[in-house]
Protein backbone atom coordinates (compact mmCIF):
# COMPACT_ATOMS: atom_id res chain seq x y z
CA UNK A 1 -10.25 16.56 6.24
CA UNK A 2 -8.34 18.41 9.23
CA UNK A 3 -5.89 20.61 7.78
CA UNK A 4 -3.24 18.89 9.57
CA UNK A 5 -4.32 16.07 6.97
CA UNK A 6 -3.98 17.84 4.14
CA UNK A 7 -1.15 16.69 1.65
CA UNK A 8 0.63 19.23 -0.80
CA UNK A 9 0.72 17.12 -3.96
CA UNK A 10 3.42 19.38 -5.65
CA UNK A 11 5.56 19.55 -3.17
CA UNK A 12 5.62 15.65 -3.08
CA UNK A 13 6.08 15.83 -6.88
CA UNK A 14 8.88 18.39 -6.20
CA UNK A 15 7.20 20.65 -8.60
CA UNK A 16 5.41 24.09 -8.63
CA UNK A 17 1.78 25.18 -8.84
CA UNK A 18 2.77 26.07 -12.57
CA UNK A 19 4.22 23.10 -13.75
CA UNK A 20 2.70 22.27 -17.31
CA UNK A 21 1.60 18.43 -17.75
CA UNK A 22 4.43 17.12 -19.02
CA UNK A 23 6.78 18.68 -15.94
CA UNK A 24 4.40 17.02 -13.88
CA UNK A 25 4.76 13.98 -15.53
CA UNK A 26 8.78 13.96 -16.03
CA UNK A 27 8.95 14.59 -12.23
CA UNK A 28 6.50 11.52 -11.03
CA UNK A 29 8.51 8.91 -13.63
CA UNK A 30 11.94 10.10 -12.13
CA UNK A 31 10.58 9.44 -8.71
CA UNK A 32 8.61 6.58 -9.01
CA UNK A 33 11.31 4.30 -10.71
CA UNK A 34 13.81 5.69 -7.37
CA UNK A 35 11.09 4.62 -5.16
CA UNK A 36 9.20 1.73 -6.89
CA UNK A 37 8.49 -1.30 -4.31
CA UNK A 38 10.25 -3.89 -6.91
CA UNK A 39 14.01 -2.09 -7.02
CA UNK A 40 13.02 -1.32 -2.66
CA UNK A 41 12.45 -4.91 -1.45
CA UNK A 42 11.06 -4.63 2.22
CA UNK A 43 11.49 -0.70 2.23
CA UNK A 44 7.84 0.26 4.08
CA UNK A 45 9.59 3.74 3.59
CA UNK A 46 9.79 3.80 0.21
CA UNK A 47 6.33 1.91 -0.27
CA UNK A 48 4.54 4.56 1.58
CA UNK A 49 6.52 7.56 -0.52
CA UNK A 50 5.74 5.80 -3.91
CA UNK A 51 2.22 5.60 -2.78
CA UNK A 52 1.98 9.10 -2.37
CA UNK A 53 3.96 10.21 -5.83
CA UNK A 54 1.05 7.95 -7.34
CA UNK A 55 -1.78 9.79 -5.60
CA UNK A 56 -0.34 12.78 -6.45
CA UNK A 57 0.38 12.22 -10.01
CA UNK A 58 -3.20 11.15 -10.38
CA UNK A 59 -4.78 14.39 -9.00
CA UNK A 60 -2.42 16.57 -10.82
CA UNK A 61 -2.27 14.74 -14.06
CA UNK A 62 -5.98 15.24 -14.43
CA UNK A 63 -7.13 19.00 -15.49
CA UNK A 64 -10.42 18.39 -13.58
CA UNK A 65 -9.18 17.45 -10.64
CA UNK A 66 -6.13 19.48 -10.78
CA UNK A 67 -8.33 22.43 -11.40
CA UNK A 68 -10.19 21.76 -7.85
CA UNK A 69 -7.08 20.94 -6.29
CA UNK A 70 -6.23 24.31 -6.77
CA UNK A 71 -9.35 26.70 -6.27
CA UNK A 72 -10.41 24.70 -3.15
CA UNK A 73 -6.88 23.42 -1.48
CA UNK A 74 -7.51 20.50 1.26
CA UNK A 75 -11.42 20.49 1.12
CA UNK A 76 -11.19 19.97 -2.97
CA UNK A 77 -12.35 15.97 -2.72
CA UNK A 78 -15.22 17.46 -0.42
CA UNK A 79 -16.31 19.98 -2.97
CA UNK A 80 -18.12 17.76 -5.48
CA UNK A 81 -20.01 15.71 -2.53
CA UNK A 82 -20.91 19.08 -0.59
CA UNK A 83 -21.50 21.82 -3.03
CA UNK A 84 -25.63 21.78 -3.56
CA UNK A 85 -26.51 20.33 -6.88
CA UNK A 86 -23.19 18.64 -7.67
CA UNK A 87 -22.13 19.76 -10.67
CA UNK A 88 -19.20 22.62 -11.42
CA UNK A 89 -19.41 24.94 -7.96
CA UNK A 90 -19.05 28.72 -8.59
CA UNK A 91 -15.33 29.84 -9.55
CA UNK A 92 -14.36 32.05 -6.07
CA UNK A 93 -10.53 32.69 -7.98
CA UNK A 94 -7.80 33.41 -5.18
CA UNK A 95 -10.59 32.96 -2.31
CA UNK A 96 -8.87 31.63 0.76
CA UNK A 97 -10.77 28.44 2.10
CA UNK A 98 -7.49 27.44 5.14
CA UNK A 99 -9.84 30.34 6.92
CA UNK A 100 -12.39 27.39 7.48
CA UNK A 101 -12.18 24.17 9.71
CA UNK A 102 -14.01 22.32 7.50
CA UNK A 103 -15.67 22.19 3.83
CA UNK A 104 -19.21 22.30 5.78
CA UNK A 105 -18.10 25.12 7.96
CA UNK A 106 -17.24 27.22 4.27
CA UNK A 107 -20.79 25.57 2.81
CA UNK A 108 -23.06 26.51 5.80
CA UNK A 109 -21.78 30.14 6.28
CA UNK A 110 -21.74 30.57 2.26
CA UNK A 111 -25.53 29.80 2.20
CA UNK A 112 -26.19 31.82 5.51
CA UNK A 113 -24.99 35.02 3.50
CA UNK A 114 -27.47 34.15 1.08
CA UNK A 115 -30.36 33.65 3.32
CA UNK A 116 -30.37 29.73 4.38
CA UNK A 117 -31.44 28.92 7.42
CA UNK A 118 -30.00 26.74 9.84
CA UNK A 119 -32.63 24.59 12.35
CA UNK A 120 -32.04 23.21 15.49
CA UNK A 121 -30.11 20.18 15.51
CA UNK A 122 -26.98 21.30 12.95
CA UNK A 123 -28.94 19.95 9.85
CA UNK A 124 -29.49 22.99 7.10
CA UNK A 125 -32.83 22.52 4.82
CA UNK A 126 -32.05 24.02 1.35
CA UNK A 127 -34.89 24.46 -1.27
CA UNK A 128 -34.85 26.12 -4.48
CA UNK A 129 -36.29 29.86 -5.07
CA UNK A 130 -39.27 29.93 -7.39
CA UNK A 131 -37.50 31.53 -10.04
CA UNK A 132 -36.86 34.69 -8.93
CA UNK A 133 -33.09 36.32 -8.12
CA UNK A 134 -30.40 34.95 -6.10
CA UNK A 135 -27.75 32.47 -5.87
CA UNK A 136 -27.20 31.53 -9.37
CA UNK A 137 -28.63 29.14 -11.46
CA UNK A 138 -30.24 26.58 -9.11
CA UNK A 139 -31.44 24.22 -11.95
CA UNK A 140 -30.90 20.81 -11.01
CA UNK A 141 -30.81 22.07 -7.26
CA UNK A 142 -30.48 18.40 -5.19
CA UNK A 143 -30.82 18.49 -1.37
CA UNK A 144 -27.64 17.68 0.60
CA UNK A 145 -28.92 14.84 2.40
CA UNK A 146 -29.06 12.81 -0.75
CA UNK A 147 -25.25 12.98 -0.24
CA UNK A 148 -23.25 9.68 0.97
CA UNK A 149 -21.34 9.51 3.46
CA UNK A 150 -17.42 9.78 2.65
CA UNK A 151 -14.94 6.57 2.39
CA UNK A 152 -12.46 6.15 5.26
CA UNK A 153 -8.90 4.58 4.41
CA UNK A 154 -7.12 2.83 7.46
CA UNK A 155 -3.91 0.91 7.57
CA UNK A 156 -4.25 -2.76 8.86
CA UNK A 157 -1.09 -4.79 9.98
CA UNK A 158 -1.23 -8.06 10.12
CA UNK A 159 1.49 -10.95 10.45
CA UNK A 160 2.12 -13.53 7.83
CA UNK A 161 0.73 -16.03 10.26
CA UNK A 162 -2.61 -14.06 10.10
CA UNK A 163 -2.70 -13.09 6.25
CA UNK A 164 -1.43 -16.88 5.57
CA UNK A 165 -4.50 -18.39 7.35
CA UNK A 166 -6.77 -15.86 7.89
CA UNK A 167 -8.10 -14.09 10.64
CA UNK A 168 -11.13 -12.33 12.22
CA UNK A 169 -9.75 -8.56 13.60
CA UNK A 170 -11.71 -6.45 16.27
CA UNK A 171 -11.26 -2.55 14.92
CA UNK A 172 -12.35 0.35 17.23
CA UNK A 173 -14.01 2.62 14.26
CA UNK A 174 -14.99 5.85 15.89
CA UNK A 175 -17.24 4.89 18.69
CA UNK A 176 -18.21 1.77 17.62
CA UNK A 177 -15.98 -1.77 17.35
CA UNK A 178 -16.50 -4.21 14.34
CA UNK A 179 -15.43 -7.05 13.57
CA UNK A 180 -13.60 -8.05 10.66
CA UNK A 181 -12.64 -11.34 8.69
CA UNK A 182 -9.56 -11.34 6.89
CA UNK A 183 -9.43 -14.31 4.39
CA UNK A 184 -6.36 -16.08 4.39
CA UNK A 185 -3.71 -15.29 1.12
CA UNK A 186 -3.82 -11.43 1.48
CA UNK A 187 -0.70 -9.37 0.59
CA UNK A 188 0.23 -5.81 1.07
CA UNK A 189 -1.89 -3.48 -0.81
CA UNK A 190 -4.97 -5.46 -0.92
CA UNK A 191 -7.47 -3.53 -0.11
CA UNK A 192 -10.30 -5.07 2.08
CA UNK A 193 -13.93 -3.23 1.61
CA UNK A 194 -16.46 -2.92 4.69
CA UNK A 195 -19.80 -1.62 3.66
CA UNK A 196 -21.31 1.13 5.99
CA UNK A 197 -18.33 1.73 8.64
CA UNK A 198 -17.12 4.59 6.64
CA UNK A 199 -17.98 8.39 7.63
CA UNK A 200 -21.58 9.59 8.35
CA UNK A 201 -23.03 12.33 5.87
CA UNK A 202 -23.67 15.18 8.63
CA UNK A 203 -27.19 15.19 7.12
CA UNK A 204 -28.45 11.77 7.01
CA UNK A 205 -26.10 9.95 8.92
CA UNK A 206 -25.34 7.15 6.59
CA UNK A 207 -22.40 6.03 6.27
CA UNK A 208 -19.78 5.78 3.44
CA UNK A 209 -17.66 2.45 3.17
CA UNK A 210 -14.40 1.48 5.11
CA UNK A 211 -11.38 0.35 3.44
CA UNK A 212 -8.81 -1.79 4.68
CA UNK A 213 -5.02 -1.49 3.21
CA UNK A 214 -3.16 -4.39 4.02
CA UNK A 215 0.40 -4.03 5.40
CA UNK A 216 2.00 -7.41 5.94
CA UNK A 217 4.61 -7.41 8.54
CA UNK A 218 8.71 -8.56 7.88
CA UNK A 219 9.27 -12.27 8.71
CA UNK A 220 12.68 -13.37 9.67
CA UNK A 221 12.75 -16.35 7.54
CA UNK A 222 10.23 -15.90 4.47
CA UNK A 223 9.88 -12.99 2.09
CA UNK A 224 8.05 -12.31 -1.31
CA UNK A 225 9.40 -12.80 -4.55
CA UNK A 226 6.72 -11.82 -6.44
CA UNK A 227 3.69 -14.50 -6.18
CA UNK A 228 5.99 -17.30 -4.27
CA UNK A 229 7.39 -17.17 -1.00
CA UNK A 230 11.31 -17.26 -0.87
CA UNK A 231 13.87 -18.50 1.85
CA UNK A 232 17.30 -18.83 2.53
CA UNK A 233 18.28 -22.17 3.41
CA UNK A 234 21.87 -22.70 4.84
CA UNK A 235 23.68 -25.96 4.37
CA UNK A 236 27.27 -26.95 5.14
CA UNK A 237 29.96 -27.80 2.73
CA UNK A 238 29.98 -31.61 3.13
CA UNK A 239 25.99 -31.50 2.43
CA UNK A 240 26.39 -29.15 -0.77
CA UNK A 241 29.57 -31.43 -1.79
CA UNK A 242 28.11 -35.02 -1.27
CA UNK A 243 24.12 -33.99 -1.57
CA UNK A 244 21.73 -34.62 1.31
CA UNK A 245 17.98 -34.73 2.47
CA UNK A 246 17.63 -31.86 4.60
CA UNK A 247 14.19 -30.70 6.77
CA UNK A 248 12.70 -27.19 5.24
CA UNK A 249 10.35 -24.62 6.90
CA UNK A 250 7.22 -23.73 4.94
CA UNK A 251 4.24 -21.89 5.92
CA UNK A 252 2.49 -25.39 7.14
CA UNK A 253 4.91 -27.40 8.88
CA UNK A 254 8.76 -28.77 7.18
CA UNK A 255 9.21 -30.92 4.51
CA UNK A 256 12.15 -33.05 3.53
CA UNK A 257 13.84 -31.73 0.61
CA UNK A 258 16.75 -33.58 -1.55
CA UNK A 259 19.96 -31.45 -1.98
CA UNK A 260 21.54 -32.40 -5.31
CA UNK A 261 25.67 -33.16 -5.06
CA UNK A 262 27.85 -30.46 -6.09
CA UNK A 263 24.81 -27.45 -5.56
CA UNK A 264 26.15 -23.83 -5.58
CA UNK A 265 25.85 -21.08 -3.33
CA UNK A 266 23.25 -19.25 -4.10
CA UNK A 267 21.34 -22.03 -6.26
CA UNK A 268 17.66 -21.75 -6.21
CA UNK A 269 14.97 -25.16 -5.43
CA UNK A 270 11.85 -25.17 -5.75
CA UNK A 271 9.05 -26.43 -3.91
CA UNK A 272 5.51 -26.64 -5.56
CA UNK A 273 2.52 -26.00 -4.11
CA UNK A 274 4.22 -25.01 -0.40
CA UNK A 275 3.93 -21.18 -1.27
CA UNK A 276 0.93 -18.24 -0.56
CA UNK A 277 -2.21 -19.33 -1.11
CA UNK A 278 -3.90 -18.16 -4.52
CA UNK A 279 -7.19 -16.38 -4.21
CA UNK A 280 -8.63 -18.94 -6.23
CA UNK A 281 -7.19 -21.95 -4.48
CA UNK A 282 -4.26 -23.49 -4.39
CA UNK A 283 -0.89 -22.11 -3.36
CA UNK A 284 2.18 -20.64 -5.25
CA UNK A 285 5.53 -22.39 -4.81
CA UNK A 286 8.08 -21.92 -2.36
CA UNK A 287 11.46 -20.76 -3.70
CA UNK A 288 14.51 -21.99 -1.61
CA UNK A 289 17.92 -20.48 -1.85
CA UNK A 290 21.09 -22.21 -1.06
CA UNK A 291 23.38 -20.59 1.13
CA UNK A 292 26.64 -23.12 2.19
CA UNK A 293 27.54 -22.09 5.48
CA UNK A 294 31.32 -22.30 6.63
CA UNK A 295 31.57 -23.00 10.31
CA UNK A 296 33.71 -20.23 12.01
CA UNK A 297 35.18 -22.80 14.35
CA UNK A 298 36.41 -25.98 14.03
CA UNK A 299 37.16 -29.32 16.09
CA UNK A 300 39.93 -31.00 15.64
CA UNK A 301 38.43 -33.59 13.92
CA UNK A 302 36.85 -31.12 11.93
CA UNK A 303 40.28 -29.56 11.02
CA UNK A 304 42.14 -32.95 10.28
CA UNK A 305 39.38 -33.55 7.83
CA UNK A 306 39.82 -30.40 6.02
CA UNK A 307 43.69 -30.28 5.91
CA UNK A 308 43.41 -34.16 4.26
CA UNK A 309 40.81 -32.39 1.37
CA UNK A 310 42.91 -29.74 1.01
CA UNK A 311 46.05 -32.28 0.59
CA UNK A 312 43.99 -34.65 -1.69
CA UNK A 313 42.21 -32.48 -3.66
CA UNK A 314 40.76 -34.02 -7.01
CA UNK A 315 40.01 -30.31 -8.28
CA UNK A 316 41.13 -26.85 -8.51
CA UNK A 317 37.91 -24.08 -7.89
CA UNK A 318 39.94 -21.84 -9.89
CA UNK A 319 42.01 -22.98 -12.67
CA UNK A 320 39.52 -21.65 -15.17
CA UNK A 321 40.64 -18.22 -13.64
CA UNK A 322 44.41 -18.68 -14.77
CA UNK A 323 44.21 -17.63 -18.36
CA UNK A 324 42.13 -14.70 -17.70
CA UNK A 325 44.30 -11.50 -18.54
CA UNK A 326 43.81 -8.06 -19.86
């Protein structure tokens, strides 16, 4: 990990290095309910933030991991996969690792103070002392090239036309370009697994895995509410007054849905089976919202017609309103 990579997970907490477990804990609930995707509808902002109070809360809720958080800084994850033997590496205390580029750069000059050897090619051969004094206790002593490679994370857009159907993506992944089917009925945070395009153990060469985190992009007519797709759907006064069949969007083509007379603003219909697709088949419903849209201008027929409601008006929207008092 380049240091430029490397994320402070108490200073995204908004606590210090010696904050006891339940400060660290008080500090993620208070920021995960203020950025939690469910109160921060459409907020990629706030999704991203609450992603990282969650990956920090994990690390620093954990004593083991919190423990190599803090002896080894930004090279901590590498410290279990690099450190010869795996197991508990040696406690160095205050020892300042931001000195090094890398974990390998700290692991290769750490064994060439204790006599390793480094042949031609960049690839270091360890093997065990018979026995005799050194570095430690070498028992269980497991060459490096046994090692896999390390897991890459990368962001993937993708339209709702794309997630809806499906869709085969060409990535650029270091110097090589893949290419990668994306079933149809993913939603953001799935997380999409490619075996072997992760990064190459220095040693060996083979590869960790890469994994794909979904980000859908906004649509201007369709959003999430929860599992089902919702919509706004405007229709004008006459239509929410008398009822009507109007002509809705959905994600395969419009349908004809009946408006029932007197419908609110606001109401919600439902149509089943016209949602996201399930990942077992089928689809979730489509929720539509009624919206009744005044017209800002009016013909003159259009007025006439209004002034003769107003005049003959069966009902009063408000009379419920005039015994209402403090």
């Amino acid at each position: 990990m380049a240091a430029t990579d490397f994320r402070d997970y108490y200073a995204i907490l908004g606590v210090s290095k010696s904050a006891s477990h339940d400060d660290v804990k008080q500090a993620f609930r208070k920021l995960a309910r203020k950025y939690h995707p469910d109160l921060n509808p459409g907020d990629q902002v706030a999704e991203a933030r609450f992603k990282e109070i969650n990956e920090a809360y994990e690390i620093l809720s954990d004593p083991d991991k919190r423990k190599k958080y803090d002896q080894f800084g930004q090279y901590w994850k590498q410290a279990d996969q690099a450190w010869p033997g795996g197991g508990n590496p040696v406690d160095f205390g205050g020892f300042d690792f931001s000195q090094y580029g890398s974990f390998d750069e700290f692991i290769n000059e750490l064994l060439g103070r204790f006599g390793g050897a480094a042949p031609r090619g960049g690839q270091r051969t360890y093997s065990r002392p018979p026995g005799g004094p050194g570095f430690g206790d070498f028992s269980g002593f497991t060459d490096p090239s046994s090692v896999s490679g390390g897991d890459v994370d990368v962001a993937l857009s993708l339209s709702l036309s794309e997630a809806f159907h499906g869709v085969q993506k060409r990535l650029r992944v270091g110097q090589d370009e893949i290419r990668v089917k994306i079933p149809a009925g993913v939603t953001t945070g799935k997380r999409i697994r490619v075996r072997g395009k992760g990064s190459p153990n220095p040693y060996t060469q083979q590869a960790g895995d890469l994994y794909l985190n979904v980000e859908l992009q906004p649509h201007p007519f369709f959003q999430f509410e929860g599992e089902n797709l919702v919509c706004e759907l405007p229709i004008a006064p006459d239509e929410a007054a008398l009822g009507a069949a109007v002509d809705v969007p959905t994600p395969d083509g419009s349908v004809t849905m009946n408006i029932p007379p007197g419908i609110r603003s606001g109401q919600t219909l439902r149509l089943r089976g016209k949602g996201w697709p399930k990942p077992k088949g089928g689809r979730t419903d489509q929720l539509v919202r009624v919206a009744i849209a005044v017209p800002k201008t009016l013909t003159d027929v259009e007025r006439e017609c209004y002034e003769k409601l107003r005049d003959h008006r069966g009902s009063h929207p408000r009379q419920d309103l005039t015994k209402i008092s403090l």
